[in-house]
C-alpha atoms as a PDB file:
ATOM      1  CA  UNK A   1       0.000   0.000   0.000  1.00  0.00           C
ATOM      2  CA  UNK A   2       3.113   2.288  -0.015  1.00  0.00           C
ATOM      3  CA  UNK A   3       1.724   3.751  -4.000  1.00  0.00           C
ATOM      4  CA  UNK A   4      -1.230   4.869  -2.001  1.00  0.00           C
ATOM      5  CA  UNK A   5       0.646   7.011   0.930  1.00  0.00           C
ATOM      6  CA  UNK A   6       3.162   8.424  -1.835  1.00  0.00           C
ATOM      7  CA  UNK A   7       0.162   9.223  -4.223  1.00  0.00           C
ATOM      8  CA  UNK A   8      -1.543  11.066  -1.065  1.00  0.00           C
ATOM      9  CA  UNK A   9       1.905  12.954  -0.209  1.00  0.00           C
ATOM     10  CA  UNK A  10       2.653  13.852  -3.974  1.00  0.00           C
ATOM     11  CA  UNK A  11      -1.305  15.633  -4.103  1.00  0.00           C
ATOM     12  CA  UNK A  12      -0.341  17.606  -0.570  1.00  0.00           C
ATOM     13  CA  UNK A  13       2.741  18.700  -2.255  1.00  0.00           C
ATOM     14  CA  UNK A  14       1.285  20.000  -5.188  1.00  0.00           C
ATOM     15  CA  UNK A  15      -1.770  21.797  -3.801  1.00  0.00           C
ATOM     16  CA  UNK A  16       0.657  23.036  -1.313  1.00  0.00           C
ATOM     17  CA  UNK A  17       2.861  24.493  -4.486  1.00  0.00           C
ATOM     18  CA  UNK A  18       0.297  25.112  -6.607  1.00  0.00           C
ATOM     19  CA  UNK A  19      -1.165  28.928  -6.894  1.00  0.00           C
ATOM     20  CA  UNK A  20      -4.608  28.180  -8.528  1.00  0.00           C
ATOM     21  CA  UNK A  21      -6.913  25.680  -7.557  1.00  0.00           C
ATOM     22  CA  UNK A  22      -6.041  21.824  -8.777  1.00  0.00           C
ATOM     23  CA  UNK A  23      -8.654  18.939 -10.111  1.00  0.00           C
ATOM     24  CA  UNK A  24      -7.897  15.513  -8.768  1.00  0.00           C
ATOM     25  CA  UNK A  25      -9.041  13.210 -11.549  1.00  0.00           C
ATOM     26  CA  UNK A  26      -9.561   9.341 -12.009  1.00  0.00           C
ATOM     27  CA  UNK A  27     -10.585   7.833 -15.491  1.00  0.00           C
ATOM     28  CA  UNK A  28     -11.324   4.382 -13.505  1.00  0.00           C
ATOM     29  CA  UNK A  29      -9.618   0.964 -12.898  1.00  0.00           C
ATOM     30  CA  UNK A  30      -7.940   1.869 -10.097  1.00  0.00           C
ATOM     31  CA  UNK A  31      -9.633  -0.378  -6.888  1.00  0.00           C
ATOM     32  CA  UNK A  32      -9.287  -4.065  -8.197  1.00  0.00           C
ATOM     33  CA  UNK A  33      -5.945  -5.879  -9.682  1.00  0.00           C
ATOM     34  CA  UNK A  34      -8.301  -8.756 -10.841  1.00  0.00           C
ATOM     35  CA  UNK A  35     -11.737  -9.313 -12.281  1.00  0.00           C
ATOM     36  CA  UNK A  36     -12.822 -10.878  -9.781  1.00  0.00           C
ATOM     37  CA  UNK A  37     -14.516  -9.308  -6.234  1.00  0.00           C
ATOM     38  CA  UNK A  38     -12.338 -11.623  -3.761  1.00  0.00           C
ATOM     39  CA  UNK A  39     -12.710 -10.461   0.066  1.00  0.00           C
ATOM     40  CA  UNK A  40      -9.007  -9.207   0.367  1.00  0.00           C
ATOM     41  CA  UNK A  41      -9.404  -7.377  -2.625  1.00  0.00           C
ATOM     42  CA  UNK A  42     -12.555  -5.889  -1.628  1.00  0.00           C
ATOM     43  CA  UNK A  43     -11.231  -4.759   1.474  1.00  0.00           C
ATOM     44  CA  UNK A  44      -8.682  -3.548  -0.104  1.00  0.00           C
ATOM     45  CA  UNK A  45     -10.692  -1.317  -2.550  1.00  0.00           C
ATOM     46  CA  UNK A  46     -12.924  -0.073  -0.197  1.00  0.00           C
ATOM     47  CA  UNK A  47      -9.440   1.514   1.460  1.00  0.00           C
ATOM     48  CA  UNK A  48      -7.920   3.126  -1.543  1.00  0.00           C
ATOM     49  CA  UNK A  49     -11.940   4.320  -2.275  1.00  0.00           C
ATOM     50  CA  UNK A  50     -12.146   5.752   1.580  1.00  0.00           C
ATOM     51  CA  UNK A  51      -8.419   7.392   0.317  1.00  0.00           C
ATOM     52  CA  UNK A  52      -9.689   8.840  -2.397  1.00  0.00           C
ATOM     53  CA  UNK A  53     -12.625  10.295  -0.607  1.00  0.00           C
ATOM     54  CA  UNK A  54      -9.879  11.627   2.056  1.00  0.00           C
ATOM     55  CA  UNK A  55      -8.077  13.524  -0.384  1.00  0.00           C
ATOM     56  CA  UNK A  56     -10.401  15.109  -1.860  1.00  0.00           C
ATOM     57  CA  UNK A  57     -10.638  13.516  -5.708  1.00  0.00           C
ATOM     58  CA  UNK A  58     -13.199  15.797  -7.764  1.00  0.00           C
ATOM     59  CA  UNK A  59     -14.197  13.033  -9.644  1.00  0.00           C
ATOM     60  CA  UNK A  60     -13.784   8.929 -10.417  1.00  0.00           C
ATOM     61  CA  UNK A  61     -14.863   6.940 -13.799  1.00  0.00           C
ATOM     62  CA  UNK A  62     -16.958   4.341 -12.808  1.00  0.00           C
ATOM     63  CA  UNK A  63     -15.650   1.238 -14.977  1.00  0.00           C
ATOM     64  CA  UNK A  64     -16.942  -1.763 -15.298  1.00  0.00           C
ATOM     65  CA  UNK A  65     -14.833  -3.871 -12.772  1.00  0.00           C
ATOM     66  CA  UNK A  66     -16.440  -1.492 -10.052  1.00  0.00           C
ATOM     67  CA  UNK A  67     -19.423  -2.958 -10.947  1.00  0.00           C
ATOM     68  CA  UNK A  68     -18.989  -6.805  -9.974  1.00  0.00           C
ATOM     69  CA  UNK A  69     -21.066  -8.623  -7.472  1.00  0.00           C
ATOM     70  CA  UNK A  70     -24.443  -6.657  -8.321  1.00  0.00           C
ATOM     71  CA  UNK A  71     -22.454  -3.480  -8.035  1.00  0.00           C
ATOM     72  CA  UNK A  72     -22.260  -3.822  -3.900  1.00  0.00           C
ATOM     73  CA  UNK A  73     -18.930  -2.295  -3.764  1.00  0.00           C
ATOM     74  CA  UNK A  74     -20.279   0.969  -5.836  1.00  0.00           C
ATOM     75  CA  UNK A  75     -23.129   1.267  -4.109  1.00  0.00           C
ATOM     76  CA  UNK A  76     -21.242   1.250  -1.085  1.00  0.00           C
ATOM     77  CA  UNK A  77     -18.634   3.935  -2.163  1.00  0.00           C
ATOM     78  CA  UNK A  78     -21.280   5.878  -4.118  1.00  0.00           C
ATOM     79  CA  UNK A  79     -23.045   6.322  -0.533  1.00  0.00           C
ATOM     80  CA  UNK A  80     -19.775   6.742   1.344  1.00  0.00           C
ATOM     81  CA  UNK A  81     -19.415   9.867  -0.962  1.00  0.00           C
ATOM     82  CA  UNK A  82     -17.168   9.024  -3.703  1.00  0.00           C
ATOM     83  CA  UNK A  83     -17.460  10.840  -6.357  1.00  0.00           C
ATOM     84  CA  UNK A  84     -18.446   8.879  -9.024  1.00  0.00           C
ATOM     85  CA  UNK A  85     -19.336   9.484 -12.711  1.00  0.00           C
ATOM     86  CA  UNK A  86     -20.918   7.656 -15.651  1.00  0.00           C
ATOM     87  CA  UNK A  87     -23.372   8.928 -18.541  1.00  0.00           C
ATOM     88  CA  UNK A  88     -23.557   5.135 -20.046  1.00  0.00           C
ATOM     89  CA  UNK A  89     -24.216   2.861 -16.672  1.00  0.00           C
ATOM     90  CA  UNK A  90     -27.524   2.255 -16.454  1.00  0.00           C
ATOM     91  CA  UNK A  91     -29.941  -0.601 -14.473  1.00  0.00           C
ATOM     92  CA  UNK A  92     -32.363  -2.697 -15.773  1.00  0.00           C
ATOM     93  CA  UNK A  93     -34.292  -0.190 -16.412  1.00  0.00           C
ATOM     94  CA  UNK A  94     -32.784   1.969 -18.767  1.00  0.00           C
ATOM     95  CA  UNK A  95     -32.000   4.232 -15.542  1.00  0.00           C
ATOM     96  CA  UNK A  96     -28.980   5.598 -14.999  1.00  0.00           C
ATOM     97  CA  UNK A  97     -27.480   4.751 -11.642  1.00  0.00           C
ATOM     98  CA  UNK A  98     -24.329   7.439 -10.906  1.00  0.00           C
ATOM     99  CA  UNK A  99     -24.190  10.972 -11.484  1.00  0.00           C
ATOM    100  CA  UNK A 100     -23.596  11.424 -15.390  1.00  0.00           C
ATOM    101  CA  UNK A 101     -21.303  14.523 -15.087  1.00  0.00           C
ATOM    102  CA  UNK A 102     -20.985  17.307 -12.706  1.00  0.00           C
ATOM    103  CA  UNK A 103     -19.757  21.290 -12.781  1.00  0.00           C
ATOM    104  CA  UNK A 104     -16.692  22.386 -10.597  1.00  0.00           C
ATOM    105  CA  UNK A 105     -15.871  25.930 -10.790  1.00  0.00           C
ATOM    106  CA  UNK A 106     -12.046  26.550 -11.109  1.00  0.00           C
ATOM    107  CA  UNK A 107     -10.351  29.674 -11.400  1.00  0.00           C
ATOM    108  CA  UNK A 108     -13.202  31.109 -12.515  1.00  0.00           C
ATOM    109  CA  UNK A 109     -13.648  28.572 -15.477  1.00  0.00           C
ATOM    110  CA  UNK A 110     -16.471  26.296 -15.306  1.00  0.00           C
ATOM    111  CA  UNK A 111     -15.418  22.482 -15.893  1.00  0.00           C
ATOM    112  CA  UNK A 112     -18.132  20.236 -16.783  1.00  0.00           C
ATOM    113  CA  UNK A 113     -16.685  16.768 -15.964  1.00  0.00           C
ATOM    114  CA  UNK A 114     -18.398  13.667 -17.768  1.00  0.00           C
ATOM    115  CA  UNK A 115     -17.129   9.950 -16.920  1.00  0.00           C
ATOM    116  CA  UNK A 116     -17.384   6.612 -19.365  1.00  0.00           C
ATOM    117  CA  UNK A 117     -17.440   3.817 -18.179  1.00  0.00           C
ATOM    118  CA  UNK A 118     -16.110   0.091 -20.235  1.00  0.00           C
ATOM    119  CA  UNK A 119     -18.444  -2.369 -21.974  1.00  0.00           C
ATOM    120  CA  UNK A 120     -20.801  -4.281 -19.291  1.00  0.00           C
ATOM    121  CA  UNK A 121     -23.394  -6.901 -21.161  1.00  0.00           C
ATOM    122  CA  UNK A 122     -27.117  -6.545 -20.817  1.00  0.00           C
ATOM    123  CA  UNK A 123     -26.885 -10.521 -19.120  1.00  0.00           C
ATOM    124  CA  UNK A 124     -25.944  -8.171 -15.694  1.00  0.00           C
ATOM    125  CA  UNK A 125     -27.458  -6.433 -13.252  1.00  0.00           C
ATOM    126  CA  UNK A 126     -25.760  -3.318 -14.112  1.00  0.00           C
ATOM    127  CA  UNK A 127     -25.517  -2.614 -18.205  1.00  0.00           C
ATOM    128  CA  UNK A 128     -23.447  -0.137 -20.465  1.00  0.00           C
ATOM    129  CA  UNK A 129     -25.263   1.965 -23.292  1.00  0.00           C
ATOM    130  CA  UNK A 130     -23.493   3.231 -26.119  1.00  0.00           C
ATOM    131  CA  UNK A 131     -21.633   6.038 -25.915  1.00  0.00           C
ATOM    132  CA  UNK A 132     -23.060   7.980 -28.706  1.00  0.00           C
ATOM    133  CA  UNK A 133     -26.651   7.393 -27.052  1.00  0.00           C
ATOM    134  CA  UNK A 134     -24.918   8.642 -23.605  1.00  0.00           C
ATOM    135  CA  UNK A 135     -22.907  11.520 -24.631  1.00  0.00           C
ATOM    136  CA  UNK A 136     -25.088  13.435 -27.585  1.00  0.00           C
ATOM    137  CA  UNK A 137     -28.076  14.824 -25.300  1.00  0.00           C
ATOM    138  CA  UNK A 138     -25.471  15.437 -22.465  1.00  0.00           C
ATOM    139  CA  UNK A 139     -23.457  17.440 -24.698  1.00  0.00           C
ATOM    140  CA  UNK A 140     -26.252  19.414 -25.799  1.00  0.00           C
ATOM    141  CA  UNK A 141     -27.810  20.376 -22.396  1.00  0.00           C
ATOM    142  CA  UNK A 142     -24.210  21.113 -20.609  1.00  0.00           C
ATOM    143  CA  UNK A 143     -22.190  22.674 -23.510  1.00  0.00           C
ATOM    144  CA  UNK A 144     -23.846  26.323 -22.961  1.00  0.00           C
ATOM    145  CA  UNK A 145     -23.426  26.021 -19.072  1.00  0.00           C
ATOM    146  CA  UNK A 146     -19.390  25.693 -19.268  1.00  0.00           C
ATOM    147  CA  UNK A 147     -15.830  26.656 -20.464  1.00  0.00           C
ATOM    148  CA  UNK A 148     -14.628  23.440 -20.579  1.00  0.00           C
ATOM    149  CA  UNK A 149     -15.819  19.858 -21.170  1.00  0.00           C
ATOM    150  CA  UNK A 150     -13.445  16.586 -19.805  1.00  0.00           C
ATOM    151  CA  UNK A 151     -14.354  13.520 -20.044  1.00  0.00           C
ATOM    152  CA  UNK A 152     -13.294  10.573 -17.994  1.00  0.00           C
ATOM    153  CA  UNK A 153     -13.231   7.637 -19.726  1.00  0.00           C
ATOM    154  CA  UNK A 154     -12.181   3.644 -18.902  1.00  0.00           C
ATOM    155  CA  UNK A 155     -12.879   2.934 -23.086  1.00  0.00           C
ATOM    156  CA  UNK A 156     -10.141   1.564 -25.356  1.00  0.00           C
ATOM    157  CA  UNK A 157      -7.892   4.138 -26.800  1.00  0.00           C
ATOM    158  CA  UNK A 158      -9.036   3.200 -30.296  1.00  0.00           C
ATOM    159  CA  UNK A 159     -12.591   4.336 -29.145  1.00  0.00           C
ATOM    160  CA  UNK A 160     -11.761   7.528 -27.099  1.00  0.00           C
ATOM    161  CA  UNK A 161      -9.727   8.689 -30.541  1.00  0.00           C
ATOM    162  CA  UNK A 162     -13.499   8.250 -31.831  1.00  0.00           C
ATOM    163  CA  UNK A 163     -15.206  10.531 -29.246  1.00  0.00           C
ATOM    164  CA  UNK A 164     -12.661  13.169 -30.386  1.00  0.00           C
ATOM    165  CA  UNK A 165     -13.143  12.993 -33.987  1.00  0.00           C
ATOM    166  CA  UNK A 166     -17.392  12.639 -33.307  1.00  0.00           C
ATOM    167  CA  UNK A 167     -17.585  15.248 -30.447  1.00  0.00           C
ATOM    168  CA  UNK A 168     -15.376  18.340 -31.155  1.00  0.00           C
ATOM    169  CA  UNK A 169     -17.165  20.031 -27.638  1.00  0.00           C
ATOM    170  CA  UNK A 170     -14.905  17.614 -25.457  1.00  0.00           C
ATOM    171  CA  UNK A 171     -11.853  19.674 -25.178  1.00  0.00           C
ATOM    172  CA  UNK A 172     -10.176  17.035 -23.164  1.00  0.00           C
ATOM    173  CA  UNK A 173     -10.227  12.948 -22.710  1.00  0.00           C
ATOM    174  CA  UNK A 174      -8.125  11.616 -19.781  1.00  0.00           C
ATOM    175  CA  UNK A 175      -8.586   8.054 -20.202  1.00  0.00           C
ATOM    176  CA  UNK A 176      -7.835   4.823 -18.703  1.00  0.00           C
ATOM    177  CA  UNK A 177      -6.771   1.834 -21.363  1.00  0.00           C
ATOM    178  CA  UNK A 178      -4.495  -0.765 -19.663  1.00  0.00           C
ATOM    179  CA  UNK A 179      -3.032  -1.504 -22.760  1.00  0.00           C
ATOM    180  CA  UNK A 180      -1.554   1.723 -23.047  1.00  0.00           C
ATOM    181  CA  UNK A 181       0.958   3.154 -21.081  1.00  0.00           C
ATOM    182  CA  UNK A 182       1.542   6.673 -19.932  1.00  0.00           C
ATOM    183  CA  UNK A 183       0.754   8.234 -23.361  1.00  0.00           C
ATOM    184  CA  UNK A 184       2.077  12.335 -24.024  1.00  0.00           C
ATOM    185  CA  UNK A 185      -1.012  13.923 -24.616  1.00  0.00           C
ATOM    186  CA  UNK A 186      -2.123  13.775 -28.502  1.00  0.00           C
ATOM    187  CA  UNK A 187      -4.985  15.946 -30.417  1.00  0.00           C
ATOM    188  CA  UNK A 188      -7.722  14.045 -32.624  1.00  0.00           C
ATOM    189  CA  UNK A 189      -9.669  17.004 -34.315  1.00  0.00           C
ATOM    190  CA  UNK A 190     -10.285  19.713 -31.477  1.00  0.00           C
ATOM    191  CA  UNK A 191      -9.947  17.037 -28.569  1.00  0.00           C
ATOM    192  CA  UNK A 192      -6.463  16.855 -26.391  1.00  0.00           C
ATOM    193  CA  UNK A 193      -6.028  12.806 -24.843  1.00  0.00           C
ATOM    194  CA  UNK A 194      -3.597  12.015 -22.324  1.00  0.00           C
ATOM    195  CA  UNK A 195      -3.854   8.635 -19.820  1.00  0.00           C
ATOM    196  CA  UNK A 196      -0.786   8.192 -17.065  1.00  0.00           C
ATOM    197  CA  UNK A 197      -0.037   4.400 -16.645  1.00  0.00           C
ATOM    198  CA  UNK A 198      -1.899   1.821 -15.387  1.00  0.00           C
ATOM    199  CA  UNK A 199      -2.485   1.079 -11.501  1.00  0.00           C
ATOM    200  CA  UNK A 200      -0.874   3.893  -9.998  1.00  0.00           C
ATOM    201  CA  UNK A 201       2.776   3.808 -10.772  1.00  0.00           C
ATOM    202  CA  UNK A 202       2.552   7.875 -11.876  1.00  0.00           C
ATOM    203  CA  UNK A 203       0.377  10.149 -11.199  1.00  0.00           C
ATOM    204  CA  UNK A 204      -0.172  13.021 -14.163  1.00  0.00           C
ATOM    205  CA  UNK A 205      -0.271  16.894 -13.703  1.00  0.00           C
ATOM    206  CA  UNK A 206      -1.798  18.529 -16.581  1.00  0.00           C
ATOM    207  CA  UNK A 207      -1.052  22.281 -16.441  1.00  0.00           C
ATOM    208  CA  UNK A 208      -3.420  24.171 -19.068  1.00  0.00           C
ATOM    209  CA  UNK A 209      -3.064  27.782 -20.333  1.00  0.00           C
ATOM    210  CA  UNK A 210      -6.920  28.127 -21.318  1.00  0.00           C
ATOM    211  CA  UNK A 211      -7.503  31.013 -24.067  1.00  0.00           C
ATOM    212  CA  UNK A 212     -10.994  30.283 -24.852  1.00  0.00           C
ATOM    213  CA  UNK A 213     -10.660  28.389 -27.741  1.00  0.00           C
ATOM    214  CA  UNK A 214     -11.540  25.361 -28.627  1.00  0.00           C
ATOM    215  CA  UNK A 215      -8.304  24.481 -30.163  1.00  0.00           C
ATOM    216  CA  UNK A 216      -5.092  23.127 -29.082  1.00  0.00           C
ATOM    217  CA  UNK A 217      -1.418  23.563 -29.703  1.00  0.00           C
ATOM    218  CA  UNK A 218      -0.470  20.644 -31.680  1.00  0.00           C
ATOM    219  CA  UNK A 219       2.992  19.460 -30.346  1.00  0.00           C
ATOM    220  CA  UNK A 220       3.411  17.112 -33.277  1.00  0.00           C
ATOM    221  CA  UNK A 221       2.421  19.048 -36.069  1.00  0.00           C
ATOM    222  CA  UNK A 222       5.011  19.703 -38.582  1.00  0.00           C
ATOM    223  CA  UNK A 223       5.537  23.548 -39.672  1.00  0.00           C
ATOM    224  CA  UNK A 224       3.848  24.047 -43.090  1.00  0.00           C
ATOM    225  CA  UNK A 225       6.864  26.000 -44.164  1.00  0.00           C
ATOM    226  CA  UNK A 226       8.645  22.320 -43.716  1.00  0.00           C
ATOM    227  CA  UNK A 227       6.186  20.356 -45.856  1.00  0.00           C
ATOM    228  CA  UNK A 228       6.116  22.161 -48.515  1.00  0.00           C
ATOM    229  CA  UNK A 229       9.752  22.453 -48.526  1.00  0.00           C
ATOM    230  CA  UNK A 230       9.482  18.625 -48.472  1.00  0.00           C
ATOM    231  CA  UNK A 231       7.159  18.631 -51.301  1.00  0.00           C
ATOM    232  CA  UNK A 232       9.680  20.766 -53.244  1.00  0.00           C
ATOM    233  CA  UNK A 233      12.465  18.414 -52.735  1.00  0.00           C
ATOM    234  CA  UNK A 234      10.395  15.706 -53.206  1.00  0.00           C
ATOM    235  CA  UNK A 235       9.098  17.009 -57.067  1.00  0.00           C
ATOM    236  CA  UNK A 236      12.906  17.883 -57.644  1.00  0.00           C
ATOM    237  CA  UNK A 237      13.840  14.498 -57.246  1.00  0.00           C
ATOM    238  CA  UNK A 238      10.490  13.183 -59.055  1.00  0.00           C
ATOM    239  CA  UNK A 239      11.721  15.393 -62.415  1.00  0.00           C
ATOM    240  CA  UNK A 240      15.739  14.554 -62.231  1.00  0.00           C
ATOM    241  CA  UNK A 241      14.475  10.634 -62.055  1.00  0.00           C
ATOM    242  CA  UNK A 242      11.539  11.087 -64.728  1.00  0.00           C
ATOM    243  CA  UNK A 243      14.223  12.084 -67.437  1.00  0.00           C
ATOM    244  CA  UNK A 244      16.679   9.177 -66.663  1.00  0.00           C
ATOM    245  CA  UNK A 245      13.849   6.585 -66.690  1.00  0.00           C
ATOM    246  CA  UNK A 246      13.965   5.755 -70.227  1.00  0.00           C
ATOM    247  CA  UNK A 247      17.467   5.087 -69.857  1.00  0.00           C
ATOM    248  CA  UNK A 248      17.445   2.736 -67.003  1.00  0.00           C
ATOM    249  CA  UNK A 249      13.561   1.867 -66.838  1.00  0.00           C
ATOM    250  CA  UNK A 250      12.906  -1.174 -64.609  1.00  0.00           C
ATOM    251  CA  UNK A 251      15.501   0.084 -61.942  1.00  0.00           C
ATOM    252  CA  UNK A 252      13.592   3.531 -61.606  1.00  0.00           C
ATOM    253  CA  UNK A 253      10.131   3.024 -62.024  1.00  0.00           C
ATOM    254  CA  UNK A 254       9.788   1.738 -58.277  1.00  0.00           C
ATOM    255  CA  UNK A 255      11.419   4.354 -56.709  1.00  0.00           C
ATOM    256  CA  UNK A 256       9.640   7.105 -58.797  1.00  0.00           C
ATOM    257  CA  UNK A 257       6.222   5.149 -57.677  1.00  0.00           C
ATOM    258  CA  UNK A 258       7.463   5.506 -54.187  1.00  0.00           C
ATOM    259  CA  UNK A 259       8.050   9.067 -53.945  1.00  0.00           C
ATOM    260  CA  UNK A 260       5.219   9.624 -56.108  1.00  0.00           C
ATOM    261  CA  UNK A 261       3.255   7.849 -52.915  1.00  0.00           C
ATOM    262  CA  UNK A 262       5.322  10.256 -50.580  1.00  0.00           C
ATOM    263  CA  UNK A 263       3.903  13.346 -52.729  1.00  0.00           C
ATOM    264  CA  UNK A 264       0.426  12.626 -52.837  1.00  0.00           C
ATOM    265  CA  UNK A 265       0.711  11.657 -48.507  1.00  0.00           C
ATOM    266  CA  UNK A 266       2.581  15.030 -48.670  1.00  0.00           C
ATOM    267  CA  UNK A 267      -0.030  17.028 -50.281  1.00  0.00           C
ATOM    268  CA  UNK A 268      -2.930  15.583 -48.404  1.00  0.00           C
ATOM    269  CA  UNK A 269      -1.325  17.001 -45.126  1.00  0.00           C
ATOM    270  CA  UNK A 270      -0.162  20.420 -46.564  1.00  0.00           C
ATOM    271  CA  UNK A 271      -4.238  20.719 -47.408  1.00  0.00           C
ATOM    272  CA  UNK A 272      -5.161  19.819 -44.078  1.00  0.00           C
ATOM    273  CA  UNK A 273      -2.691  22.108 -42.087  1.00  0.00           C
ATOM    274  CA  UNK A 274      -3.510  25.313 -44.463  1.00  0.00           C
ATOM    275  CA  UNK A 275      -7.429  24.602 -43.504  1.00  0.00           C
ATOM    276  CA  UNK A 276      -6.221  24.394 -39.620  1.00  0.00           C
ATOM    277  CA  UNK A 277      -4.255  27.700 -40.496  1.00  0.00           C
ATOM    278  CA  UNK A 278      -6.854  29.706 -42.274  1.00  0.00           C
ATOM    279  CA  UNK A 279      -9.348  28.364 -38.875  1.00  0.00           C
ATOM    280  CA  UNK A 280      -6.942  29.083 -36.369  1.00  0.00           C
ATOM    281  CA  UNK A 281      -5.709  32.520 -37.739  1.00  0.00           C
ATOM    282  CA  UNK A 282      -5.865  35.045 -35.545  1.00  0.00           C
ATOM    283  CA  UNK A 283      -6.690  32.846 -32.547  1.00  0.00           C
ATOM    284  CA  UNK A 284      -4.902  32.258 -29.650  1.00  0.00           C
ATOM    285  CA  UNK A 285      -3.983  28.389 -28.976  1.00  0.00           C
ATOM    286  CA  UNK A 286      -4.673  26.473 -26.143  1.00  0.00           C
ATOM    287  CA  UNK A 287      -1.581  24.933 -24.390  1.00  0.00           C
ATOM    288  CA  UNK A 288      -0.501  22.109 -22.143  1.00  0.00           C
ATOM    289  CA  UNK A 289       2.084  20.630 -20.180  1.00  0.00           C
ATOM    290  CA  UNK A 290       2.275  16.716 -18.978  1.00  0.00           C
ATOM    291  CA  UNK A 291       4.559  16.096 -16.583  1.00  0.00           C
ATOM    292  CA  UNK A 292       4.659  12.160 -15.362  1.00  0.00           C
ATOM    293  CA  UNK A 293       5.535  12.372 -11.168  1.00  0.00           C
ATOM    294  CA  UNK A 294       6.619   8.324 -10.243  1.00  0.00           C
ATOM    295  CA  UNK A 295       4.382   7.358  -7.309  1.00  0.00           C
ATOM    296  CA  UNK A 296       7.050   6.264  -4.368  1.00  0.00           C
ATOM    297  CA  UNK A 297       6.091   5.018  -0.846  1.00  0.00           C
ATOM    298  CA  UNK A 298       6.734   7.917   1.431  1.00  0.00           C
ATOM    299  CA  UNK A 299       5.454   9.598   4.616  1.00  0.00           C
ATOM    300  CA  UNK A 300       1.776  10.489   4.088  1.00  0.00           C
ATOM    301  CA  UNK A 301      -0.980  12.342   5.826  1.00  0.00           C
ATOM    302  CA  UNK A 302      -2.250  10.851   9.028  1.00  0.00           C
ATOM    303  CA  UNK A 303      -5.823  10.245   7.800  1.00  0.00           C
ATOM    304  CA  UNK A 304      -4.107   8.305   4.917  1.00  0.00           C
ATOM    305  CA  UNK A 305      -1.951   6.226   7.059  1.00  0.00           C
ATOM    306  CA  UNK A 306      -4.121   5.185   9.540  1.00  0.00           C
ATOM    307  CA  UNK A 307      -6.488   4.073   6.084  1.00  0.00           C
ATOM    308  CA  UNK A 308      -3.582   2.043   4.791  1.00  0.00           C
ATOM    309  CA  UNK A 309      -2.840   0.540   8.631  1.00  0.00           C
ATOM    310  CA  UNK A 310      -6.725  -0.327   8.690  1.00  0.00           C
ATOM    311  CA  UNK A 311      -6.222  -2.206   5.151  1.00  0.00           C
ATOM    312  CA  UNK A 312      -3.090  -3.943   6.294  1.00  0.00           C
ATOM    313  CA  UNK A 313      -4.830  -5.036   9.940  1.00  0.00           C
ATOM    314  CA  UNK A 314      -8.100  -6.436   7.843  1.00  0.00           C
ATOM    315  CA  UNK A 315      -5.840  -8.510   5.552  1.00  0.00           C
ATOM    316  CA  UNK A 316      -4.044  -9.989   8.016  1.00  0.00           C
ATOM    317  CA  UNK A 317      -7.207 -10.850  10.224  1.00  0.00           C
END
């Protein structure tokens, strides 16, 4: 349990260094190691859940792990006070059963923060809509009420890179794919995603210089001025090769196909970044910075180490 006290002593630290107000943010499959709801394991959620509710997280993906055993253990939390969020967990009635998003006012910006939660079968107690069904009237009735829109999601990465091409009014994903790894934030249209790795080895501190737009910095963007001086080199090379093809045909013809291939790749992405230009032209940029903190067992508040001595006592009983 030493991740938990140096998680709880890293959050101190930075809302102790930190001169505007800080969102402590979950995107879900944090609680359980295993599918399965074993006793040790539950006891050992319900700890890092009473934690979380200790330090003061704004908000926790529900996914569907959480929801094993008829759901007891997030019914349990949900009533402790965690603060859980999912727009696509519903009962058996259609219903859904945890707050879909909520509003947190931060430096006088108003978040709206929306949580996802993974694929759980109809054969359950506890069932996952699809996300299109979940998110499209949410985004309608919210979008006017805030400055910014994060969403929370446990979904595959393949799938949140969806939600960013679909719904241009998320301005940020911070998801939670266990195939993935801590991932440097990317943008898919007008949506930034970012995940820190899986079960608590880092924890992620996303500064953001908000301008009011709705579009990012991209990091990873090449200059135009350096693709079309790659397209220039590229037709040089196209034209010298073109006039010694008849002279030494078969040996040219795949290499002229090839950067042929290059050109028209080339071209496709000099279009796209003068339509991002002409958009974003006189229009200041959103930025961000990631930085990954390792997660260390250290000295922690009191409330959190007499959680983590409670968790060790139980497992030993």
């Amino acid at each position: 349990m030493g991740g938990l006290s140096g998680k709880a002593t890293i959050i101190q630290q930075q809302r102790e260094a930190s001169a505007s107000s800080l969102l402590l943010l979950d995107a879900g499959k944090s609680f359980f190691k295993k599918n399965n709801h074993t006793q040790p394991q539950l006891t050992t959620a319900l700890g890092i859940a009473n934690a979380y509710i200790s330090m003061g997280y704004d908000a926790v993906a529900v996914s569907a792990n959480d929801m094993k055993g008829d759901g007891l253990f997030f019914a349990q939390t949900l009533q402790d006070g965690l603060p859980w969020l999912s727009a696509n967990l519903v009962d058996n009635t259609g219903a859904t059963v945890a707050p879909t998003h909520l509003i947190k006012t931060v430096s006088s910006l108003k978040i709206a923060l929306i949580g996802l939660t993974d694929t759980i079968s109809k054969k359950n107690k506890y069932s996952t809509i699809n996300y299109k069904s979940a998110l499209t009237p949410l985004l309608r009735e919210i979008d006017s009420q805030c400055d910014i829109i994060i969403l929370l999601s446990n979904l595959s990465g393949d799938v949140n890179k969806q939600i960013g091409r679909q719904f241009p009014a998320i301005n940020l994903i911070i998801s939670s794919d266990k195939t993935l790894g801590k991932m440097a934030p990317m943008v898919i249209n007008r949506t930034l995603i970012t995940q820190t790795s899986r079960r608590g080895k880092y924890l992620g501190k996303l500064e953001i210089d908000w301008e009011g737009s709705n579009v990012w910095y991209n990091k990873r963007l090449r200059p135009l001025a350096e693709l079309r001086k790659k397209d220039a080199a590229i037709g040089l090379q196209l034209a010298r090769l073109s006039e010694r093809e008849h002279k030494q045909r078969s040996n040219l013809q795949k290499r002229i196909s090839q950067l042929r291939l290059q050109k028209q790749r080339l071209l496709k992405e000099i279009n796209s970044r003068q339509i991002q230009e002409a958009e974003q032209a006189g229009r200041p940029l959103n930025q961000h910075r990631l930085t990954f903190i390792p997660v260390l067992p250290k000295n922690s508040p009191r409330e959190i180490e007499a959680i983590v001595e409670e968790i060790t006592n139980q497992l030993r009983r």
